[in-house]
Protein backbone atom coordinates (compact mmCIF):
# COMPACT_ATOMS: atom_id res chain seq x y z
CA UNK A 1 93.16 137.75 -30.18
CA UNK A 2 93.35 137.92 -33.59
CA UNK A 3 93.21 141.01 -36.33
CA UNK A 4 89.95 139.03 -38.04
CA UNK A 5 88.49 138.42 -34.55
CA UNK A 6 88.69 141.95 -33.85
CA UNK A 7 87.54 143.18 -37.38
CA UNK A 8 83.98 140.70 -37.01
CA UNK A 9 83.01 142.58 -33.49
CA UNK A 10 83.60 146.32 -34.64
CA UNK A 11 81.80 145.18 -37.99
CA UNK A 12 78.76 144.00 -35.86
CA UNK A 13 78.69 146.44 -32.91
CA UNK A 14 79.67 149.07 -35.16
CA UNK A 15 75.67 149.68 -37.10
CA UNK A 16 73.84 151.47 -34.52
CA UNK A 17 70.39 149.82 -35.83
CA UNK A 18 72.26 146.30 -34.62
CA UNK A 19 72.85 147.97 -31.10
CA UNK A 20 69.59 149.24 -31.14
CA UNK A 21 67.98 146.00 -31.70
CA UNK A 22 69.70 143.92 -29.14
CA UNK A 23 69.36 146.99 -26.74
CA UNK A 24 65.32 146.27 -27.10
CA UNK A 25 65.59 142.58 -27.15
CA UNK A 26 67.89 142.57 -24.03
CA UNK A 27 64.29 144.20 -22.55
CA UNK A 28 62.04 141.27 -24.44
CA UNK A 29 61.52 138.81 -26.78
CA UNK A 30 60.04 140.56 -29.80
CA UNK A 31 58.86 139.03 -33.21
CA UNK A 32 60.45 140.34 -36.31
CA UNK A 33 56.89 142.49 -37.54
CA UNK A 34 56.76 143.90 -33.83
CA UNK A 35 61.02 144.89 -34.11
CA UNK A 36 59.34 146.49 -37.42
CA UNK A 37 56.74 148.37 -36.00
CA UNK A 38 59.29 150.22 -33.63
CA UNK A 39 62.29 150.56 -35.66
CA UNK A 40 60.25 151.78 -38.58
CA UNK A 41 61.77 149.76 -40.58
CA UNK A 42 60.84 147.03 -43.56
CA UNK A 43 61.05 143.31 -42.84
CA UNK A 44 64.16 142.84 -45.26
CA UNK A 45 66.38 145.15 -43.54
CA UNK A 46 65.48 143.85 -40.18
CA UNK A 47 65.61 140.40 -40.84
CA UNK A 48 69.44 141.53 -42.34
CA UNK A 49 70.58 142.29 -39.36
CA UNK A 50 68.72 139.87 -37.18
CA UNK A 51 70.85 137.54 -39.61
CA UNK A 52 74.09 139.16 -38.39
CA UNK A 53 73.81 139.05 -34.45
CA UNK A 54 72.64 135.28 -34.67
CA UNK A 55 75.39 134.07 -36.90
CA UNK A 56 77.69 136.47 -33.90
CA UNK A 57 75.54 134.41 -31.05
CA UNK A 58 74.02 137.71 -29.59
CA UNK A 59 70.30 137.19 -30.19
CA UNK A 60 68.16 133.59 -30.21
CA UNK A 61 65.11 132.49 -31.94
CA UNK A 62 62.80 130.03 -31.31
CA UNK A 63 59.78 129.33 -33.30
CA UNK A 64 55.93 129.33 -31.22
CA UNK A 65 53.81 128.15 -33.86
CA UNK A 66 53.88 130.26 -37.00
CA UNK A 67 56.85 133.14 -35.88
CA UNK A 68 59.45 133.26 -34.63
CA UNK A 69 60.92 134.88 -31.68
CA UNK A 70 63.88 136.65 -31.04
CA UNK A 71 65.71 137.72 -27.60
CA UNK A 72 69.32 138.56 -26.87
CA UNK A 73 72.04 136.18 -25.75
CA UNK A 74 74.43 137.65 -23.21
CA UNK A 75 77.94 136.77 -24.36
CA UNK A 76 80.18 135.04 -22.81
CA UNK A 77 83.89 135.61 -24.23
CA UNK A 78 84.98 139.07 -22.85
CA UNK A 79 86.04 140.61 -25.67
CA UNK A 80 82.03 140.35 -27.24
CA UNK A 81 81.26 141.64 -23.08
CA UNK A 82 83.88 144.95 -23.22
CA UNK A 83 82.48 145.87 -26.60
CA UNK A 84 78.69 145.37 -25.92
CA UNK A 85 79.31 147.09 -22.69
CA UNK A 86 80.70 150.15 -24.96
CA UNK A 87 78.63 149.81 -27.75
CA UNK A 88 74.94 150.14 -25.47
CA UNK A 89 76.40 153.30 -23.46
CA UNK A 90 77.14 155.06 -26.84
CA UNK A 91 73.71 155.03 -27.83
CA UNK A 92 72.27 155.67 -24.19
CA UNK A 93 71.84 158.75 -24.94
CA UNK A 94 70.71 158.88 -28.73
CA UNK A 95 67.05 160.47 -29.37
CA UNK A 96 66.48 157.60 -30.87
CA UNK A 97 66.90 154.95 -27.78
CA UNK A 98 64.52 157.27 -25.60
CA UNK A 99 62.03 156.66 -29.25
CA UNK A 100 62.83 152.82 -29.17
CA UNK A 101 61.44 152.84 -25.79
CA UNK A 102 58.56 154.57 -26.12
CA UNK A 103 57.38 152.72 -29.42
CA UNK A 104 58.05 149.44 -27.33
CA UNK A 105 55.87 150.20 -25.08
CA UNK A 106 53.37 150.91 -27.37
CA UNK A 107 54.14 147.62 -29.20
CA UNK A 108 53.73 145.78 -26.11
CA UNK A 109 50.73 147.63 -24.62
CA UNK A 110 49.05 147.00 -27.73
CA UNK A 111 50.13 142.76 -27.04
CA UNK A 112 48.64 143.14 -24.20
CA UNK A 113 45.89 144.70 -25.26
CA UNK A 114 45.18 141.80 -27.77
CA UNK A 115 45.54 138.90 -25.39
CA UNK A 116 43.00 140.49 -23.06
CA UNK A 117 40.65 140.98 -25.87
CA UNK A 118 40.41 137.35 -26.60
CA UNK A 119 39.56 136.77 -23.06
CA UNK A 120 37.22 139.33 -22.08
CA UNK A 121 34.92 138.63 -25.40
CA UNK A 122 34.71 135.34 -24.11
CA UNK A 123 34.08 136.05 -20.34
CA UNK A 124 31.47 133.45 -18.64
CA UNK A 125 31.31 131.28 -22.13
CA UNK A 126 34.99 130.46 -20.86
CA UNK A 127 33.78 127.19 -19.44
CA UNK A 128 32.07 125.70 -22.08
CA UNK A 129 34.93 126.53 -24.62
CA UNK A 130 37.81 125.07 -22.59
CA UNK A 131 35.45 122.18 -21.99
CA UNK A 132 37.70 120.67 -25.02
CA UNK A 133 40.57 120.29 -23.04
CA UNK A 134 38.91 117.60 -20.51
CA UNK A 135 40.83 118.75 -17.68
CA UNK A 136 38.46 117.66 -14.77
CA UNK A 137 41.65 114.95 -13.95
CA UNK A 138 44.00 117.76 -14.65
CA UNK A 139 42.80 119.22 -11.80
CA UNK A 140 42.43 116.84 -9.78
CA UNK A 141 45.95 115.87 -10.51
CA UNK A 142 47.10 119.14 -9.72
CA UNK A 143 45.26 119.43 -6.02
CA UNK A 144 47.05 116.07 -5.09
CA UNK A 145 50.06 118.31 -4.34
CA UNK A 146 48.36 120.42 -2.11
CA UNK A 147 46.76 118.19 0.89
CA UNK A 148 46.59 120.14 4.43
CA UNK A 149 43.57 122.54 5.20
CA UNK A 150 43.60 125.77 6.04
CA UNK A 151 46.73 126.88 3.47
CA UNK A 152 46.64 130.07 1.59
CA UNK A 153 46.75 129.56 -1.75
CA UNK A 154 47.45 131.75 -4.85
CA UNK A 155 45.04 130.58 -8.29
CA UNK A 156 47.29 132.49 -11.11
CA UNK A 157 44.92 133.22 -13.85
CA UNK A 158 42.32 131.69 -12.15
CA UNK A 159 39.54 132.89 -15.46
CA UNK A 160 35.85 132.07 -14.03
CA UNK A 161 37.34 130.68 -10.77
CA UNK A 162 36.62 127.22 -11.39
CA UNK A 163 39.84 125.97 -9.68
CA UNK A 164 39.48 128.25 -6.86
CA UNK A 165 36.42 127.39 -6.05
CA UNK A 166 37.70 123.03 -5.69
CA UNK A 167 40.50 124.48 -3.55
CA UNK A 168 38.18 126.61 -1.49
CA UNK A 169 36.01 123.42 -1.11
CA UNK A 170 38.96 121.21 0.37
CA UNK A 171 39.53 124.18 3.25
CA UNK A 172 41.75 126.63 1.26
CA UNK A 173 41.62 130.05 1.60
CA UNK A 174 42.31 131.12 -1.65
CA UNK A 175 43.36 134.31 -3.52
CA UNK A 176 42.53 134.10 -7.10
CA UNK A 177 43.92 136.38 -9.70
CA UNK A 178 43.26 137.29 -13.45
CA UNK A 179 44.15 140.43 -15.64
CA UNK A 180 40.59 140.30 -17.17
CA UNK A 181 37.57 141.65 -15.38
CA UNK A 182 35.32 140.02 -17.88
CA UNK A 183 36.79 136.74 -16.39
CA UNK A 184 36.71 138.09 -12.52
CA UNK A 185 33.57 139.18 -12.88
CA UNK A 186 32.39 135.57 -14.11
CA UNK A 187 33.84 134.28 -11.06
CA UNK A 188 32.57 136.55 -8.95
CA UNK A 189 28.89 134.78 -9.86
CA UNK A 190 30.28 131.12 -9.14
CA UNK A 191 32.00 132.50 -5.93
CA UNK A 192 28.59 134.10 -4.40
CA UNK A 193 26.41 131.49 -5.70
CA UNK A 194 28.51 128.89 -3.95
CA UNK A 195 28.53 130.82 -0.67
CA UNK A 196 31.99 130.64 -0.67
CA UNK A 197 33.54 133.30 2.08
CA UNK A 198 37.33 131.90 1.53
CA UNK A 199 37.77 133.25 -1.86
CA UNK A 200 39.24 136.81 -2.43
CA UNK A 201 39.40 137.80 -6.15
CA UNK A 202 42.44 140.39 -7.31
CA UNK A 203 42.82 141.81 -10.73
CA UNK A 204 46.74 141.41 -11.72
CA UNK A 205 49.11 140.06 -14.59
CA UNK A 206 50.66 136.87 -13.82
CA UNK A 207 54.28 138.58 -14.42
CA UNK A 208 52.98 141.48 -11.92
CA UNK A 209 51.29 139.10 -9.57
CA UNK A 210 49.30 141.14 -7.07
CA UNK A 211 50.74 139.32 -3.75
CA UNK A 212 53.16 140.33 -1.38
CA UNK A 213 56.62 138.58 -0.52
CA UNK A 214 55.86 135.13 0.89
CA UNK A 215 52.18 136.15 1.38
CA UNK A 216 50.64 132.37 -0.01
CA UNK A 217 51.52 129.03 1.42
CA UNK A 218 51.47 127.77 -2.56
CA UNK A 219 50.88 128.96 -6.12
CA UNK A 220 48.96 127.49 -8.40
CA UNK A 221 48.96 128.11 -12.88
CA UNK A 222 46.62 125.90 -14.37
CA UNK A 223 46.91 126.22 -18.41
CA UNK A 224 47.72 129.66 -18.26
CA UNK A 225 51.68 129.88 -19.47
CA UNK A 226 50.55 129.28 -23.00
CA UNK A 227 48.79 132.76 -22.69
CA UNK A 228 51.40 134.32 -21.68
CA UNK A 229 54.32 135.92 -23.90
CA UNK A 230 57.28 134.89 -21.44
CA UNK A 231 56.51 131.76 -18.98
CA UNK A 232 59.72 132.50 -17.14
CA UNK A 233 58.47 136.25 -15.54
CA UNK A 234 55.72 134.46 -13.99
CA UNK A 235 56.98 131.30 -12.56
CA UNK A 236 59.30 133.69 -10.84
CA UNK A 237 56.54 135.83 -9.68
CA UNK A 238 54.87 132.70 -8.57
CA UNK A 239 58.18 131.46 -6.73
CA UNK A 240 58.62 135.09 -4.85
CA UNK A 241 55.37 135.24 -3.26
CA UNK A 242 55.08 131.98 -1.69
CA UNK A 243 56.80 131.61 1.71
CA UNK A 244 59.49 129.49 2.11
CA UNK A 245 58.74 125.51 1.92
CA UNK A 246 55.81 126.74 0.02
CA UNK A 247 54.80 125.18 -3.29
CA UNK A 248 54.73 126.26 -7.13
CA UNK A 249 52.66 123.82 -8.84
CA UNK A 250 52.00 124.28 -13.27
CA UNK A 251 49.64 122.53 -15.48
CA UNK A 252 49.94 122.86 -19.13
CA UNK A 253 50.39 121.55 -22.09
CA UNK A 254 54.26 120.18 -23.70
CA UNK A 255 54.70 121.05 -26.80
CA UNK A 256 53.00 119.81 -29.50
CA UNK A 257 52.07 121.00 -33.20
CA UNK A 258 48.05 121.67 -32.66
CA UNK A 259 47.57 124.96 -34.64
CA UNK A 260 43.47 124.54 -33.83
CA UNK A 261 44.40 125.88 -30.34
CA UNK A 262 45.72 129.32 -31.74
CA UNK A 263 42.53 129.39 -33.25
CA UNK A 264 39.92 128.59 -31.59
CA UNK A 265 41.51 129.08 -27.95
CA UNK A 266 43.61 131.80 -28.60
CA UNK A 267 46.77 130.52 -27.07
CA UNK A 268 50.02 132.35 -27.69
CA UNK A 269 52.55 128.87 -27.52
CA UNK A 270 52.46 125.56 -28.68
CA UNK A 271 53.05 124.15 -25.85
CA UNK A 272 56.29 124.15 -23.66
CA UNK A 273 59.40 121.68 -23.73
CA UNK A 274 59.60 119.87 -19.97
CA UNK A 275 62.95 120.79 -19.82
CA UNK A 276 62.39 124.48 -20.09
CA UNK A 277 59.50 124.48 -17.16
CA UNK A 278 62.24 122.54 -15.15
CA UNK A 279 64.98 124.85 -15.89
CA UNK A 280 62.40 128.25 -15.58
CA UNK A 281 61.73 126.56 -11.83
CA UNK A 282 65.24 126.34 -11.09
CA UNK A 283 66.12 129.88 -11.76
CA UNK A 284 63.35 131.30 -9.47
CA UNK A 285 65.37 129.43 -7.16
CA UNK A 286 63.00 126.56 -6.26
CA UNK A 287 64.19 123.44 -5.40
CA UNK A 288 62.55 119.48 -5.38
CA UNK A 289 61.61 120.47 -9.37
CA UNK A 290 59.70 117.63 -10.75
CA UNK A 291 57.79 117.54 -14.27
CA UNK A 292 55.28 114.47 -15.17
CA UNK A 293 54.36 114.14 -18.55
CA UNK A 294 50.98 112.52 -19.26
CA UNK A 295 48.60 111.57 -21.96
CA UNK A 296 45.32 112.75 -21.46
CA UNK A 297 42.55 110.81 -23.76
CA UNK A 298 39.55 113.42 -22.82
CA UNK A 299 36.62 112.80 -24.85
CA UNK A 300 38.71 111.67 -28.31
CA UNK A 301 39.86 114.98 -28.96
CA UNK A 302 43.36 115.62 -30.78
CA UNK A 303 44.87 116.67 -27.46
CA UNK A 304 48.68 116.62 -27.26
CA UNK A 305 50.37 115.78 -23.76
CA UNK A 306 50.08 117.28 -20.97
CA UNK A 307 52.43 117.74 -17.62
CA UNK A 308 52.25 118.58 -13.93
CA UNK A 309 55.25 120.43 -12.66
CA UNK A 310 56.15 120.71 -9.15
CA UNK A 311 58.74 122.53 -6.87
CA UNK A 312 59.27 123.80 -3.66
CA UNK A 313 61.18 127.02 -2.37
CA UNK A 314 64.17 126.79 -0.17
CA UNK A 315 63.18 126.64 3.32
């Protein structure tokens, strides 16, 4: 190991802002304005040292639409490992990690906060808005992986319960979950005007899911991961509470360059690459992934492609 080698990891671990910052993106991916907000800090000297730790590979960015977002990048040689390892316990115990965490979770609450907005202004007009994205074949598509009666099924982010109502109707029993009540309450309407008895409604995030260990025979997300900050927290969720041999089954959108949808639907991501739904499958552990790309020409709009991802858990 060489004197220079040495010299580069002190010189990066050594500015306790840079340890602070990869101590709160080791806990999420945060955009530069919402590293801002909780270091106090101006954009110039946080973009500075964002600068540093990606030129040392220990933080990642990837752009979803208009920012980009940054997360930390565990490092692989050991000498980067040891000196992490000493640089984070240093500043355990600094005030200023215990204010870090508190202004995160601020931050965050305050994401959340936002996201939940969009959909409880909307509430029952949901269905007429997402009308745009055609997705009666969608659907459709998606129930083709779920045949037998009598299964219990998981709807995750079910919004006015329009997909939990088609798997009620094929002999389902079916739990479906949102975070907004706006939303549950709008499917609360469709569920008792269709007489439905088969359809229990729980209020939950999808990277929180309300469901026990193995408690659902399969798991449904049907365009919900580009609402959410992380997909990879709730495919996992999704993968621990079905039983084993059960079924995790996403619709969504790949990526694609439609800013309109920010917009006007209030999505957080541009779509997602196939290959990071297959990879975000495999590391819940889930097994038989598949991910079919289609086109979907529903009613002329500018819609980008879509896909159907499927896996199943270890028996």
């Amino acid at each position: 190991m060489s004197a220079d080698f040495l010299q580069k990891i002190f010189r990066t671990l050594g500015d306790p802002t840079r340890v602070r910052i990869l101590r709160l993106l080791e806990h999420e991916e945060l955009a530069v304005q919402e590293l801002m907000e909780v270091l106090g800090m101006a954009q110039s000297r946080v973009s500075r040292h964002l600068g540093i730790l990606r030129e040392a590979q220990l933080v990642r960015d990837r752009r979803d639409g208009t920012y980009a977002l940054y997360r930390f990048v565990a490092p692989e040689d050991e000498a980067w490992r040891d000196a992490w390892a000493l640089a984070r316990r240093a500043v355990g115990d600094d005030p200023a990690s215990e204010r870090d965490r508190v202004a995160l979770a601020r931050v965050l609450a305050a994401r959340d906060g936002r996201d939940r907005s969009f959909f409880d202004s909307v509430g029952a007009e949901w269905d007429a808005l997402r009308k745009v994205w055609g997705d009666e074949s969608l659907r459709a598509r998606a129930l083709t992986h779920l045949v037998p009666r009598g299964l219990t099924v998981a709807d995750v982010g079910t919004g006015t319960g329009i997909l939990a109502l088609e798997l009620a109707d094929l002999g389902c029993r079916v739990i479906a979950i949102d975070s907004s009540r706006a939303m549950l309450e709008a499917a609360a309407h469709k569920v008792e005007a269709a007489g439905l008895r088969d359809v229990e409604l729980r209020e939950g995030d999808a990277a929180a899911l309300p469901l026990a260990d193995g408690e659902v025979d399969a798991a449904y997300a049907h365009m919900v991961l580009q609402y959410l900050e992380l997909p990879e927290p709730a495919i996992a969720e999704m993968a621990r509470a079905v039983k084993p041999r059960g079924h995790v089954v996403l619709i969504d959108f790949a990526s694609h360059d439609r800013a309109w949808m920010q917009h006007e639907l209030g999505v957080v991501h541009m779509g997602f690459a196939p290959e990071r739904i297959a990879a975000g499958l495999r590391a819940a552990g889930l097994e038989d992934v598949r991910v079919d790309l289609q086109r979907e020409a529903a009613r002329g709009a500018d819609l980008p492609e879509t896909f159907v991802a499927h896996a199943r858990k270890p028996g």
